[in-house]
PDB file of N, CA and C in Angstrom:
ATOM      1  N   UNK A   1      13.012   5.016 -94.901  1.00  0.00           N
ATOM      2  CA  UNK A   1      13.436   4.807 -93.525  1.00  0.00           C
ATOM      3  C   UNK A   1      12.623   5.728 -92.620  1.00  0.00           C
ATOM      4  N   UNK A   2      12.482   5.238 -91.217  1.00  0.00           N
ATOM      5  CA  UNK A   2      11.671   5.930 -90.596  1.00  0.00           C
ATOM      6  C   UNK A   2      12.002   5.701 -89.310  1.00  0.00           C
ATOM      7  N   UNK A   3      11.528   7.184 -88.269  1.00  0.00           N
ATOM      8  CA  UNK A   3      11.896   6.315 -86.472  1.00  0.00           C
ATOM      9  C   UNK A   3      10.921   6.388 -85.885  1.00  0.00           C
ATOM     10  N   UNK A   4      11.144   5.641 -85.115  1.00  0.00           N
ATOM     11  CA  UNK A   4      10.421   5.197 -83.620  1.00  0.00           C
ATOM     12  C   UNK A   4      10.573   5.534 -82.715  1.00  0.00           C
ATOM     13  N   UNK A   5      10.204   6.762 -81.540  1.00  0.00           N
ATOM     14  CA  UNK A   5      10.545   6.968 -80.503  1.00  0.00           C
ATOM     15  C   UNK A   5       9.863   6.647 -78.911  1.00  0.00           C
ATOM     16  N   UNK A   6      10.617   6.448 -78.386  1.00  0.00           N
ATOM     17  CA  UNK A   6       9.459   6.443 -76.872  1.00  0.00           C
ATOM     18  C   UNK A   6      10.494   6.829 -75.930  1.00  0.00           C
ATOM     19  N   UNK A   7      10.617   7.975 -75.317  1.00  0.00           N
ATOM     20  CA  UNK A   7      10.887   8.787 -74.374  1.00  0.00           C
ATOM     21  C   UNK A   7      10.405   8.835 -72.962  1.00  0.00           C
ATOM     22  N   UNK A   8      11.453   9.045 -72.280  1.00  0.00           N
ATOM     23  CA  UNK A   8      11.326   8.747 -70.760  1.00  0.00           C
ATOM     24  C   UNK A   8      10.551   8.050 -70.068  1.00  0.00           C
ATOM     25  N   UNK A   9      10.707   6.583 -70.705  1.00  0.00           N
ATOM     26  CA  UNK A   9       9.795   5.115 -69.730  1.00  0.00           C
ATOM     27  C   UNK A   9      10.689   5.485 -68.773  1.00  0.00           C
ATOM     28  N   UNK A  10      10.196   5.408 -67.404  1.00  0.00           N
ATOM     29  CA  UNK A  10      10.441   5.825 -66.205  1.00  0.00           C
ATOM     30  C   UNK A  10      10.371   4.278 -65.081  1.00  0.00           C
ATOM     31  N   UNK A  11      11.472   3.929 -64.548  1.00  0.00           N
ATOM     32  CA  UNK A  11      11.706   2.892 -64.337  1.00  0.00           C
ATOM     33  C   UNK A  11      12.731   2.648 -62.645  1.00  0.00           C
ATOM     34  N   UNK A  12      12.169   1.947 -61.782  1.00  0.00           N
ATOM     35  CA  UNK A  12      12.549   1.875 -60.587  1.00  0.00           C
ATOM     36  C   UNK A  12      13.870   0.908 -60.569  1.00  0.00           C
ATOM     37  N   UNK A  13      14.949   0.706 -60.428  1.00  0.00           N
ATOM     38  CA  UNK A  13      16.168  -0.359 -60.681  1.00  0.00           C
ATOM     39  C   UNK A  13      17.401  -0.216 -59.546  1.00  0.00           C
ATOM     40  N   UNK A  14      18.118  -1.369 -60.090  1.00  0.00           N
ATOM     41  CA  UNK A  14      19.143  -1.526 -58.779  1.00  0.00           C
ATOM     42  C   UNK A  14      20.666  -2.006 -59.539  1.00  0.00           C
ATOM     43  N   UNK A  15      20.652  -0.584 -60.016  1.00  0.00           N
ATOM     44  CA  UNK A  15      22.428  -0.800 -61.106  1.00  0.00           C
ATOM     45  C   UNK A  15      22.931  -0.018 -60.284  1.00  0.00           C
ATOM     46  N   UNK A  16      24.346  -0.304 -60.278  1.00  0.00           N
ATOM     47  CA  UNK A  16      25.454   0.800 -59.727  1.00  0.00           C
ATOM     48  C   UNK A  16      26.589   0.027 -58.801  1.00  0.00           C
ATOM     49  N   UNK A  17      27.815   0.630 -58.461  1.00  0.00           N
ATOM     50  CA  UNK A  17      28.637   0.033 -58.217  1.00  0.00           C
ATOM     51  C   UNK A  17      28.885  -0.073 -57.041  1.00  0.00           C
ATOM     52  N   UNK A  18      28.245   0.741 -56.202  1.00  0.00           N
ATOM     53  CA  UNK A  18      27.924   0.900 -54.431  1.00  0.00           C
ATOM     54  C   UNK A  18      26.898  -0.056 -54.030  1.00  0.00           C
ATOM     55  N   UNK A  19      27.754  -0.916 -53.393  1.00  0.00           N
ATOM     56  CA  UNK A  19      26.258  -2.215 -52.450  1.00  0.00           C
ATOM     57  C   UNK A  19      24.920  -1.328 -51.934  1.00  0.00           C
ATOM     58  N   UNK A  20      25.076   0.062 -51.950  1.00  0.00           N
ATOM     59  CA  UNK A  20      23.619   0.107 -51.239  1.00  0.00           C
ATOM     60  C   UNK A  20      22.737   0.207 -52.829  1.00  0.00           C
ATOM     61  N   UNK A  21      23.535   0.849 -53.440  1.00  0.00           N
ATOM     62  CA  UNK A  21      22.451   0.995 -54.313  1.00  0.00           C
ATOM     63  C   UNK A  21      21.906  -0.783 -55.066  1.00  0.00           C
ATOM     64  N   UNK A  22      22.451  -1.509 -54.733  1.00  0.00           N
ATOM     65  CA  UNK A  22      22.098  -2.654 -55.137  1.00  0.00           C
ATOM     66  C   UNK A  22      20.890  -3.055 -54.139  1.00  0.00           C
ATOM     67  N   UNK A  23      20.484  -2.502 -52.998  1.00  0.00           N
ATOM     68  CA  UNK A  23      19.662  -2.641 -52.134  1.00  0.00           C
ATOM     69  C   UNK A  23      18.579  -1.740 -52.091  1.00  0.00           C
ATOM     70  N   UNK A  24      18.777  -0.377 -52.340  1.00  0.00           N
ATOM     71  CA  UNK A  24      17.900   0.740 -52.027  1.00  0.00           C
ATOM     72  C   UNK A  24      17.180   0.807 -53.200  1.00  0.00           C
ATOM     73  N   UNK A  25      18.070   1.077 -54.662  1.00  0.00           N
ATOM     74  CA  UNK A  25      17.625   1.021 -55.602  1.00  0.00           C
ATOM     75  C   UNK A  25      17.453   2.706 -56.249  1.00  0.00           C
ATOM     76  N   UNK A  26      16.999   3.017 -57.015  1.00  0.00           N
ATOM     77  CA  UNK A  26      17.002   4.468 -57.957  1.00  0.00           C
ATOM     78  C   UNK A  26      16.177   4.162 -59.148  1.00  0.00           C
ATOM     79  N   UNK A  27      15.752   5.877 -59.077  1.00  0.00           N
ATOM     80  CA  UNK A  27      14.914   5.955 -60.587  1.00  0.00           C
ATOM     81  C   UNK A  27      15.534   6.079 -61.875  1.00  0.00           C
ATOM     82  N   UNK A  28      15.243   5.610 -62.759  1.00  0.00           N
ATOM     83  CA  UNK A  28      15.656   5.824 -64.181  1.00  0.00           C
ATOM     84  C   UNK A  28      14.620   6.326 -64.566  1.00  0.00           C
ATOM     85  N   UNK A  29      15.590   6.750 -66.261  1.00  0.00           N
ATOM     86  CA  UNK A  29      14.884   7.352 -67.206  1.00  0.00           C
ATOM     87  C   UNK A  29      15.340   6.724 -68.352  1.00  0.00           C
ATOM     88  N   UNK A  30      14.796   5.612 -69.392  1.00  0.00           N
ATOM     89  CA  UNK A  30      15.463   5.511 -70.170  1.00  0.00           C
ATOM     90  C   UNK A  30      14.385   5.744 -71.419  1.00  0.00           C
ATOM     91  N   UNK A  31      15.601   6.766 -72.509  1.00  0.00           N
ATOM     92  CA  UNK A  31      15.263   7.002 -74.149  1.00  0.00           C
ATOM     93  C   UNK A  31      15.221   6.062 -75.207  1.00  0.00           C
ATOM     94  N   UNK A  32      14.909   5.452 -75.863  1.00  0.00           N
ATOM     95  CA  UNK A  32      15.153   4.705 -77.131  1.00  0.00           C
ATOM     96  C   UNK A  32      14.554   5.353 -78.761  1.00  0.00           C
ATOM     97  N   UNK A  33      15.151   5.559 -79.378  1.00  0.00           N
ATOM     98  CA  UNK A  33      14.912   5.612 -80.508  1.00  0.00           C
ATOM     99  C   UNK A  33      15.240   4.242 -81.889  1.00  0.00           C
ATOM    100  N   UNK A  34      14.732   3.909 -82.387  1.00  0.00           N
ATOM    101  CA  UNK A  34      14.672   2.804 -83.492  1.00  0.00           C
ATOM    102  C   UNK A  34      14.577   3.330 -85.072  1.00  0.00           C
ATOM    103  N   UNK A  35      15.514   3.319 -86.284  1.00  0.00           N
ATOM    104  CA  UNK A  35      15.069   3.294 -87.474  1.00  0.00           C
ATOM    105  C   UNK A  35      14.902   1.932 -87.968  1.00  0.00           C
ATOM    106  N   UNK A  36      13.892   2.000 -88.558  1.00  0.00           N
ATOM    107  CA  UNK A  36      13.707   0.941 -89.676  1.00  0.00           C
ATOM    108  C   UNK A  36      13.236   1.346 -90.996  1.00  0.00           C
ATOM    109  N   UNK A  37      12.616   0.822 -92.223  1.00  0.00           N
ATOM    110  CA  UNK A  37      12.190   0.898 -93.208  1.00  0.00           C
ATOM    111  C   UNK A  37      10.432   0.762 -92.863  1.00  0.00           C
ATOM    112  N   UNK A  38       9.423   2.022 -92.714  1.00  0.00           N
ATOM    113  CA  UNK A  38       8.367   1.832 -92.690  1.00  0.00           C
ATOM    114  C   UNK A  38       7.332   1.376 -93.555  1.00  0.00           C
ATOM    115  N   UNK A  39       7.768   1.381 -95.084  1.00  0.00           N
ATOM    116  CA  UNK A  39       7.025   2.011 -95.965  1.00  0.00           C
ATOM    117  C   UNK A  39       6.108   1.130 -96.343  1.00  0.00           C
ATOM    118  N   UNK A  40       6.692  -0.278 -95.613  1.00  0.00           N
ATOM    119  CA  UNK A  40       5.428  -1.448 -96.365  1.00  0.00           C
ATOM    120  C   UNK A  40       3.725  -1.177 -94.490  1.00  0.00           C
ATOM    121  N   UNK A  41       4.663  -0.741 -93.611  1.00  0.00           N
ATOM    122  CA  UNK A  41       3.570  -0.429 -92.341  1.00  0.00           C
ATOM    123  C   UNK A  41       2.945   0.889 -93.210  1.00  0.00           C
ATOM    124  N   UNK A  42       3.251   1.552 -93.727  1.00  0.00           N
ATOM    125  CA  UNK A  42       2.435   2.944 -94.112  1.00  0.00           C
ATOM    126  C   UNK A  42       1.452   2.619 -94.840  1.00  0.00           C
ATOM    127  N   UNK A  43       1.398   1.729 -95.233  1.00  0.00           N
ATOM    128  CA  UNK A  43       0.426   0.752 -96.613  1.00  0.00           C
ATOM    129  C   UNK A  43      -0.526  -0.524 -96.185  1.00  0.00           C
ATOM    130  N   UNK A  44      -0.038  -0.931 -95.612  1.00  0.00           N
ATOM    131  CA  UNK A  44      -0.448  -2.430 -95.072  1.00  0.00           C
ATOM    132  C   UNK A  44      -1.400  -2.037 -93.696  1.00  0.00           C
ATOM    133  N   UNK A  45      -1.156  -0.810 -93.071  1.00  0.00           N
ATOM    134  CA  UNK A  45      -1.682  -0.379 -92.006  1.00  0.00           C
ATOM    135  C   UNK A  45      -1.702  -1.154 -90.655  1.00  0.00           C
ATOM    136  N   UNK A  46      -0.844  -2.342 -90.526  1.00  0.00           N
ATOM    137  CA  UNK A  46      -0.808  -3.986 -89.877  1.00  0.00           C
ATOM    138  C   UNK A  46       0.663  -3.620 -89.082  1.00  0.00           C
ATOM    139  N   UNK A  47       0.050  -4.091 -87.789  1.00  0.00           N
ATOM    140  CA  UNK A  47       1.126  -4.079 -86.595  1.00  0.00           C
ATOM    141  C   UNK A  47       2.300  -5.051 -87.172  1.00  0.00           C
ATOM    142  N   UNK A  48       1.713  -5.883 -87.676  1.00  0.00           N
ATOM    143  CA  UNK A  48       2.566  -6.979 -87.615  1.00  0.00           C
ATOM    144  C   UNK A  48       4.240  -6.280 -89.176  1.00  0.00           C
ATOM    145  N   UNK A  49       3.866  -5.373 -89.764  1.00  0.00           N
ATOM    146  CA  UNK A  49       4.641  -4.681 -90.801  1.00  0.00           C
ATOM    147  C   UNK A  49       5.457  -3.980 -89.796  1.00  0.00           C
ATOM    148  N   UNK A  50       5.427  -3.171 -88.367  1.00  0.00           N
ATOM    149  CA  UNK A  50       6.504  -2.384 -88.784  1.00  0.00           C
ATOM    150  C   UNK A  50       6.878  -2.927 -86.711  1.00  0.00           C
ATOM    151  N   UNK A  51       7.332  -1.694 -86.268  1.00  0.00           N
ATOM    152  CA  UNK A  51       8.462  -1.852 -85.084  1.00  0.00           C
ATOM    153  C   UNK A  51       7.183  -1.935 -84.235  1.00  0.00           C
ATOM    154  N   UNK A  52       6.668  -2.711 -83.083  1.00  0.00           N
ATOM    155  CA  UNK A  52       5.802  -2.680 -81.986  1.00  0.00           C
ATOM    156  C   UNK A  52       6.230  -1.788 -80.681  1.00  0.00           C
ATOM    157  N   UNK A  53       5.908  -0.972 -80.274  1.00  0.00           N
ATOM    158  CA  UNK A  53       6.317  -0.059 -79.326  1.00  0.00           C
ATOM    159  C   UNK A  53       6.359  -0.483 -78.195  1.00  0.00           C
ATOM    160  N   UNK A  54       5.475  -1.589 -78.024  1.00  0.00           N
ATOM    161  CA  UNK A  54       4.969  -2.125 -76.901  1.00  0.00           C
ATOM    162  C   UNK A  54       5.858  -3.371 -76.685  1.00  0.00           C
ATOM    163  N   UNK A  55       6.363  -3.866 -77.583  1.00  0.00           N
ATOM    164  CA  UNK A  55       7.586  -4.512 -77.774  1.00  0.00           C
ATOM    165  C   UNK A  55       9.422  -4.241 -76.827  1.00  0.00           C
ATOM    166  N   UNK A  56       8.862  -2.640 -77.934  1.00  0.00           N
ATOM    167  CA  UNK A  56      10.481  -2.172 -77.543  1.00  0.00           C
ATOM    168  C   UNK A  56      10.204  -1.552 -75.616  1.00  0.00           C
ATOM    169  N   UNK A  57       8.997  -1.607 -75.709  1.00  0.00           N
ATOM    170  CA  UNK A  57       8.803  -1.118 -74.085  1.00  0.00           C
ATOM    171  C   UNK A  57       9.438  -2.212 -73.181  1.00  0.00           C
ATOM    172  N   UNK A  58       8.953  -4.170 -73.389  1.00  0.00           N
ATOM    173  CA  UNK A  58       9.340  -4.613 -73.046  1.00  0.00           C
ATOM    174  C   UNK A  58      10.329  -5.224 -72.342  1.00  0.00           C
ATOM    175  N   UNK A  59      10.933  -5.210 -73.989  1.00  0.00           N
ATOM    176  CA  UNK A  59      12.584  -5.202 -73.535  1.00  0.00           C
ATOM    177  C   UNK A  59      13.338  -4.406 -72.463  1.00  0.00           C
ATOM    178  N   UNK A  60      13.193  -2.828 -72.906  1.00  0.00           N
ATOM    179  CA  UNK A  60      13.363  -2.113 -72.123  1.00  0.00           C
ATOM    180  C   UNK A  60      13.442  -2.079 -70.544  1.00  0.00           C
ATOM    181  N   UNK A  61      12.009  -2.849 -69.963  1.00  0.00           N
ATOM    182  CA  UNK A  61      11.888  -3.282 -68.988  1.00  0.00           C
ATOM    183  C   UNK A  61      12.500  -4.749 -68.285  1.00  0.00           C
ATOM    184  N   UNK A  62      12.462  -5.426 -68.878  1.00  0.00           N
ATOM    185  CA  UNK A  62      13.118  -6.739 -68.739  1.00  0.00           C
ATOM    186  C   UNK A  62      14.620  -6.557 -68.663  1.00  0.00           C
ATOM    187  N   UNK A  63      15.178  -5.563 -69.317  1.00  0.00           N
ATOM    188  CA  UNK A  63      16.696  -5.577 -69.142  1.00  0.00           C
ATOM    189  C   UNK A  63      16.841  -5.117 -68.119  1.00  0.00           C
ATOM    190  N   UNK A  64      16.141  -3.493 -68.258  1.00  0.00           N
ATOM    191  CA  UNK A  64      16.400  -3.174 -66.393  1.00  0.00           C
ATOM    192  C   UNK A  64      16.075  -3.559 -65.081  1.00  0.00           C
ATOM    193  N   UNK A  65      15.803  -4.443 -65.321  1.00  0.00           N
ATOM    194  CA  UNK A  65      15.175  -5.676 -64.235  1.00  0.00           C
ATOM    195  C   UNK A  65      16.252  -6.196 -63.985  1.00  0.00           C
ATOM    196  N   UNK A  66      17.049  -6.871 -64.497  1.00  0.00           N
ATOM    197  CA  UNK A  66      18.778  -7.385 -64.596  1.00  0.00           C
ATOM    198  C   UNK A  66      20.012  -6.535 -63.713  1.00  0.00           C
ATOM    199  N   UNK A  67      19.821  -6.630 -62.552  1.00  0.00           N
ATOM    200  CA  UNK A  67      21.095  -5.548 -62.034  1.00  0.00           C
ATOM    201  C   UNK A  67      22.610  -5.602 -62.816  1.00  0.00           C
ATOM    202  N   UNK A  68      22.931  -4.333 -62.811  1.00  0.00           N
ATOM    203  CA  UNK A  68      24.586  -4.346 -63.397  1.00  0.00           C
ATOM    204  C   UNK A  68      25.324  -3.641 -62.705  1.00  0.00           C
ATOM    205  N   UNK A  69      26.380  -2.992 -62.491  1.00  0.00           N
ATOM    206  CA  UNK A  69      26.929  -2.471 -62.206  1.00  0.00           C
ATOM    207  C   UNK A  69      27.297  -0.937 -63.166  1.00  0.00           C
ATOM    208  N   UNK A  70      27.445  -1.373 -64.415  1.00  0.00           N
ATOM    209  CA  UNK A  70      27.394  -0.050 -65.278  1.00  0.00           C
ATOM    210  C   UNK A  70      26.119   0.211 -66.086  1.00  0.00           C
ATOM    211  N   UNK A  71      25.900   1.271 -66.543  1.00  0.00           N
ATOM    212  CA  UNK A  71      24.666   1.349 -67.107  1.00  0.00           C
ATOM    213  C   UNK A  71      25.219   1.112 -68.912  1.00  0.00           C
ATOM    214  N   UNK A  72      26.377   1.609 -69.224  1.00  0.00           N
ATOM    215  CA  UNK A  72      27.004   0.755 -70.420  1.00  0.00           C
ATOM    216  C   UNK A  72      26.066  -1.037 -70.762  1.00  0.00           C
ATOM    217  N   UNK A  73      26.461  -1.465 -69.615  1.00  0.00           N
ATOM    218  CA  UNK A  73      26.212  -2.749 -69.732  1.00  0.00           C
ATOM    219  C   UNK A  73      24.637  -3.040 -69.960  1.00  0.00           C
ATOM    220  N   UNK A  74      23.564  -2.504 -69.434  1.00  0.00           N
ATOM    221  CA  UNK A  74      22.679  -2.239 -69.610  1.00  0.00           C
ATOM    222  C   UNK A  74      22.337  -2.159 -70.946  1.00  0.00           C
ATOM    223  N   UNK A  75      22.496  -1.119 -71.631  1.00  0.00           N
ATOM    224  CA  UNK A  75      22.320  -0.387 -72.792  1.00  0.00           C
ATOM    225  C   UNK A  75      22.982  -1.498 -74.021  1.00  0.00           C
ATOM    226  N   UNK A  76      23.956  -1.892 -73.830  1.00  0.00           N
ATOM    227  CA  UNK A  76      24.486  -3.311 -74.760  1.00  0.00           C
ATOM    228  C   UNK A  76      23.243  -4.270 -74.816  1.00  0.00           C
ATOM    229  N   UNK A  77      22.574  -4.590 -73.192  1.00  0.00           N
ATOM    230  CA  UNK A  77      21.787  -5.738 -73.889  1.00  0.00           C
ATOM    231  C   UNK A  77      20.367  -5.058 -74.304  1.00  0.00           C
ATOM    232  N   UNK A  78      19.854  -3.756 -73.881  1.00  0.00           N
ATOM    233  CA  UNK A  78      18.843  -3.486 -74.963  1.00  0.00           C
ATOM    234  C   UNK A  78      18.986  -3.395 -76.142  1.00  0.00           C
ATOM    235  N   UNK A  79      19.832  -3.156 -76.514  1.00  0.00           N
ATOM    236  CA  UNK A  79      20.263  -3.198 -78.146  1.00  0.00           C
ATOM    237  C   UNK A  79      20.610  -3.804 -78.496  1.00  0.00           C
ATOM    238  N   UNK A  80      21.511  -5.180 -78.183  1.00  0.00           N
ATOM    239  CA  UNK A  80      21.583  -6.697 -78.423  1.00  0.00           C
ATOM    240  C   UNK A  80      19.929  -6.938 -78.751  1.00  0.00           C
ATOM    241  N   UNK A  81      19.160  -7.295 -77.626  1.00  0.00           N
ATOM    242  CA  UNK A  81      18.102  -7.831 -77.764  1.00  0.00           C
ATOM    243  C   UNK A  81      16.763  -6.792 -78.966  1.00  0.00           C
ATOM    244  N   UNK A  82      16.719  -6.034 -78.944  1.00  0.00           N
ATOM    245  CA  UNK A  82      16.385  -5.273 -79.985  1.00  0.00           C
ATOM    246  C   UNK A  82      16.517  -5.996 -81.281  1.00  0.00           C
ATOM    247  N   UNK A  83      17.893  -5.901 -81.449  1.00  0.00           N
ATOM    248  CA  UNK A  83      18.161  -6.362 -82.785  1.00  0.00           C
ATOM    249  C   UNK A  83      17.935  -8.519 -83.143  1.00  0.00           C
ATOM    250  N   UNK A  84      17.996  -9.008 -81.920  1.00  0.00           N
ATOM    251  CA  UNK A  84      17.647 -10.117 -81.754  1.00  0.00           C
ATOM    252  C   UNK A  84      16.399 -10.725 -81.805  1.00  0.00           C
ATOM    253  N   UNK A  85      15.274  -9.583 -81.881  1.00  0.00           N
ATOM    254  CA  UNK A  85      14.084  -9.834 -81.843  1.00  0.00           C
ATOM    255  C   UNK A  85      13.138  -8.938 -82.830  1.00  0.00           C
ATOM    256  N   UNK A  86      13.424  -8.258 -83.221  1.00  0.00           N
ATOM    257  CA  UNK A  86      12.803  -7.456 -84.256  1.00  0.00           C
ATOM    258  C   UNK A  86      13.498  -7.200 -85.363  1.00  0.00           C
ATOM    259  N   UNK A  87      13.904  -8.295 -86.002  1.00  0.00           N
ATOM    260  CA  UNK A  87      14.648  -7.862 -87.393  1.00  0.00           C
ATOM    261  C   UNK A  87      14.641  -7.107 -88.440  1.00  0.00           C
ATOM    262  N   UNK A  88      13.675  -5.963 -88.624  1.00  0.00           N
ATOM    263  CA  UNK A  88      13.338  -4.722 -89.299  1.00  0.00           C
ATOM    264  C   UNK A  88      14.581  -3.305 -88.572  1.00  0.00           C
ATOM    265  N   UNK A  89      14.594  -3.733 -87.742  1.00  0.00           N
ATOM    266  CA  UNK A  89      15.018  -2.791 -87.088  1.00  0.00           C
ATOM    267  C   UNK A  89      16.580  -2.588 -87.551  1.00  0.00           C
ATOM    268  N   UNK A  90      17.086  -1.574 -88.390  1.00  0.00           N
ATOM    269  CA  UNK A  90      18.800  -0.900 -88.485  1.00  0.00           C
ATOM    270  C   UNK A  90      19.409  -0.701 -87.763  1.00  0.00           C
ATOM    271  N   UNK A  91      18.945   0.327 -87.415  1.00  0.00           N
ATOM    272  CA  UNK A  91      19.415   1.109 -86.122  1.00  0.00           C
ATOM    273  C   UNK A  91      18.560   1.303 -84.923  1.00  0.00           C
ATOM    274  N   UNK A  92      19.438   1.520 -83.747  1.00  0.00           N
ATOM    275  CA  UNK A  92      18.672   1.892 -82.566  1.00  0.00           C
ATOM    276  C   UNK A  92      20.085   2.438 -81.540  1.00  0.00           C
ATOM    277  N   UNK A  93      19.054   3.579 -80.668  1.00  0.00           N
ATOM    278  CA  UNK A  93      19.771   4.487 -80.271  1.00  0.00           C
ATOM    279  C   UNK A  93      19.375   4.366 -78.547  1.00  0.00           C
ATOM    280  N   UNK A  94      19.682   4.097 -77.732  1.00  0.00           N
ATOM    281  CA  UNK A  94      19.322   3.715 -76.559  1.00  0.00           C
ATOM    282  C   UNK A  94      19.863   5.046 -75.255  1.00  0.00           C
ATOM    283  N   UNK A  95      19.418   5.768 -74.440  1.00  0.00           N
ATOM    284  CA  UNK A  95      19.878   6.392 -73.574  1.00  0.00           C
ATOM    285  C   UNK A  95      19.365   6.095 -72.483  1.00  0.00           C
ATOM    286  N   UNK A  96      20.270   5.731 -71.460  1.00  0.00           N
ATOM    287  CA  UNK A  96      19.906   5.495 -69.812  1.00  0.00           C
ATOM    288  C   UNK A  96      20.376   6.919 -68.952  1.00  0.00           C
ATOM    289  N   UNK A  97      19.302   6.865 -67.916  1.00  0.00           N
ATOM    290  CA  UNK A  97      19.817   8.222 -67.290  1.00  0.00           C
ATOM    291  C   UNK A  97      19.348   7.699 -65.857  1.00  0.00           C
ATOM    292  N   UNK A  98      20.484   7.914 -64.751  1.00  0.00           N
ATOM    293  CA  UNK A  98      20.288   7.417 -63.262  1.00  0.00           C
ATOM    294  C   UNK A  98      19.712   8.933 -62.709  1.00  0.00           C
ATOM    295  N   UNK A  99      18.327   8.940 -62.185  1.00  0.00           N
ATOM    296  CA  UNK A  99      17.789  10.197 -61.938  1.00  0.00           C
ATOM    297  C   UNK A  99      18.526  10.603 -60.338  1.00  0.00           C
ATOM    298  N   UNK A 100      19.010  11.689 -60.301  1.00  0.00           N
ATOM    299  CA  UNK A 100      19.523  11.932 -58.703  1.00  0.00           C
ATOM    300  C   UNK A 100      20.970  11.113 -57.986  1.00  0.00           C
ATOM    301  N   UNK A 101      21.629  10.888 -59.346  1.00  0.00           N
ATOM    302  CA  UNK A 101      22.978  10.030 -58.639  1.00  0.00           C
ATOM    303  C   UNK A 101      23.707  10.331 -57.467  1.00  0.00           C
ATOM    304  N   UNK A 102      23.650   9.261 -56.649  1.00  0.00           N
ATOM    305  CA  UNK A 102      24.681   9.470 -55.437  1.00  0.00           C
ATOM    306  C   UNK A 102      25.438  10.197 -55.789  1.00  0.00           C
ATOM    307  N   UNK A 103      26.094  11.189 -55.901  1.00  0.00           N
ATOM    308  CA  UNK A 103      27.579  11.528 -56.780  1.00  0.00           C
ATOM    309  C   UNK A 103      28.547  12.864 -55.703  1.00  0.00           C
ATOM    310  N   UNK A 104      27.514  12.909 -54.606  1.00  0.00           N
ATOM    311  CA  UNK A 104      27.778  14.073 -53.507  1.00  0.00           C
ATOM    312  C   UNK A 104      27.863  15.267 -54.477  1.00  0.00           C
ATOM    313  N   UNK A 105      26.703  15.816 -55.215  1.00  0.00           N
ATOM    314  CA  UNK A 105      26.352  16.943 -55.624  1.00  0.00           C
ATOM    315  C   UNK A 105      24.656  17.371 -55.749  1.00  0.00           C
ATOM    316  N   UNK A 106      24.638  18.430 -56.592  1.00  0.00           N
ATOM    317  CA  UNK A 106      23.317  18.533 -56.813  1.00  0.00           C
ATOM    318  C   UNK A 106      23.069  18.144 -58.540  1.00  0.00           C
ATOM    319  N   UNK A 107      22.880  17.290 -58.246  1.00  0.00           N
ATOM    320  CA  UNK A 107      23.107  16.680 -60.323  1.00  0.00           C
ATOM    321  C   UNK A 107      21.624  16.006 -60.664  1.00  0.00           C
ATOM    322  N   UNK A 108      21.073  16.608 -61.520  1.00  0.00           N
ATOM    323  CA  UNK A 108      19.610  16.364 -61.916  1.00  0.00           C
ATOM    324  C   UNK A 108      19.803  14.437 -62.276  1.00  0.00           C
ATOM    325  N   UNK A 109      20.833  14.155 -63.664  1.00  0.00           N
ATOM    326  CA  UNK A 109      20.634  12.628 -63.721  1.00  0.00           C
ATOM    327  C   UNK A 109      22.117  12.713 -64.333  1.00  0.00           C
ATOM    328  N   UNK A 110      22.814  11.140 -64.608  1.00  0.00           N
ATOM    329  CA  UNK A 110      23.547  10.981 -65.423  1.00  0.00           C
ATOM    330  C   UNK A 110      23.185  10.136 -66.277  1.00  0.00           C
ATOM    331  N   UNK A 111      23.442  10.451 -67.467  1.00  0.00           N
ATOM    332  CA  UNK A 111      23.123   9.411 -68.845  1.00  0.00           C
ATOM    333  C   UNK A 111      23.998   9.532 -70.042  1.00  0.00           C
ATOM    334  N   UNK A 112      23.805   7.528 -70.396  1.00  0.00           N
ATOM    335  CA  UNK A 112      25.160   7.263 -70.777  1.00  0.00           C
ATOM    336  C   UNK A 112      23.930   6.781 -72.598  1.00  0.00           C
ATOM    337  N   UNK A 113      24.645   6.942 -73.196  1.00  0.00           N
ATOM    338  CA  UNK A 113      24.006   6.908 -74.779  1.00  0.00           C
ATOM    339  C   UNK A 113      24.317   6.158 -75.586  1.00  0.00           C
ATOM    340  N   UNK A 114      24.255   5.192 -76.045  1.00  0.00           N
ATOM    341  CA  UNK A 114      24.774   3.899 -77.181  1.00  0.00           C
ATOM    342  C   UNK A 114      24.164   4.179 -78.244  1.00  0.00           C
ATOM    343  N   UNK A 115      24.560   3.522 -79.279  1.00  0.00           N
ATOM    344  CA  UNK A 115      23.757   3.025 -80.447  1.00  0.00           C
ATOM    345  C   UNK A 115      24.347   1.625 -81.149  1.00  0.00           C
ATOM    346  N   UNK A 116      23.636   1.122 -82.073  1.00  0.00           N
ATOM    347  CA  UNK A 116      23.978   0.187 -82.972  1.00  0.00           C
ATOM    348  C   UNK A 116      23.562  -0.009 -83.759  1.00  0.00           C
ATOM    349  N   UNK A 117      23.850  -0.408 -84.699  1.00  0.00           N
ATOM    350  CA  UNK A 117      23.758  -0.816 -86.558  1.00  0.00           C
ATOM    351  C   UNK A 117      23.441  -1.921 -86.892  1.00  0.00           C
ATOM    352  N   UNK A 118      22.315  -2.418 -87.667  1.00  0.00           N
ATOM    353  CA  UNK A 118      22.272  -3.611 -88.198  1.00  0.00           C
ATOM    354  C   UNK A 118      23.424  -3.887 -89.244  1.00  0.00           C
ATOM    355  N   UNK A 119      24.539  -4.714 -89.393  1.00  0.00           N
ATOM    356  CA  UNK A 119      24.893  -5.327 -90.516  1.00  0.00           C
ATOM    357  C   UNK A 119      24.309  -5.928 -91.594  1.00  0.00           C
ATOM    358  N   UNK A 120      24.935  -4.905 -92.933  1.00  0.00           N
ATOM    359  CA  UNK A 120      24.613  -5.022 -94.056  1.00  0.00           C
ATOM    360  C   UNK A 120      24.694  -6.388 -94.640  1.00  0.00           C
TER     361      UNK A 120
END
């Protein structure tokens, strides 16, 4: 088993539960991590053997393109679709973070963290 990481794709979006932010919009930060079984990519040396990064970037982007209201909701369909499209993939660990939340403080980001399991 082995992971995959790609850290802070940095991403412009329009989630949240206040109409402006459905208009103005905010920066993200979102984490993903992926295990799968590498060992036939360690050998085969062939994209097509193990997790495409450029893949999981995709998704990534395409979901947050999708306005929601929670970032929960968000994070369900990257990891829905994850597992819907790259079937190597076990596990995956997804973190969204709203950089600078409205929240009337001084708060760097908030971020909400999922994961999910392939069934055995």
């Amino acid at each position: 088993m082995g992971t995959i990481k790609i850290k802070n794709i940095r991403i412009y979006a329009y989630h949240g539960c206040l109409i402006e932010e459905g208009k103005i919009g905010s920066d993200y930060r979102v984490d993903l991590s992926v295990k799968a079984d590498l060992t036939k990519s360690a050998i085969t040396d062939d994209l097509g053997d193990t997790v495409d990064y450029v893949h999981l970037n995709k998704i990534v982007k395409t979901e947050m393109a999708i306005r929601s209201k929670l970032l929960e909701e968000v994070a369900k369909r990257v990891l829905d679709k994850i597992f819907e499209e790259i079937p190597i993939v076990k596990k995956a660990t997804v973190a969204i973070s709203k950089l600078n939340p409205p929240i009337g403080g001084n708060v760097a980001m908030v971020t909400i963290e999922m994961s999910k399991e392939r069934k055995a």
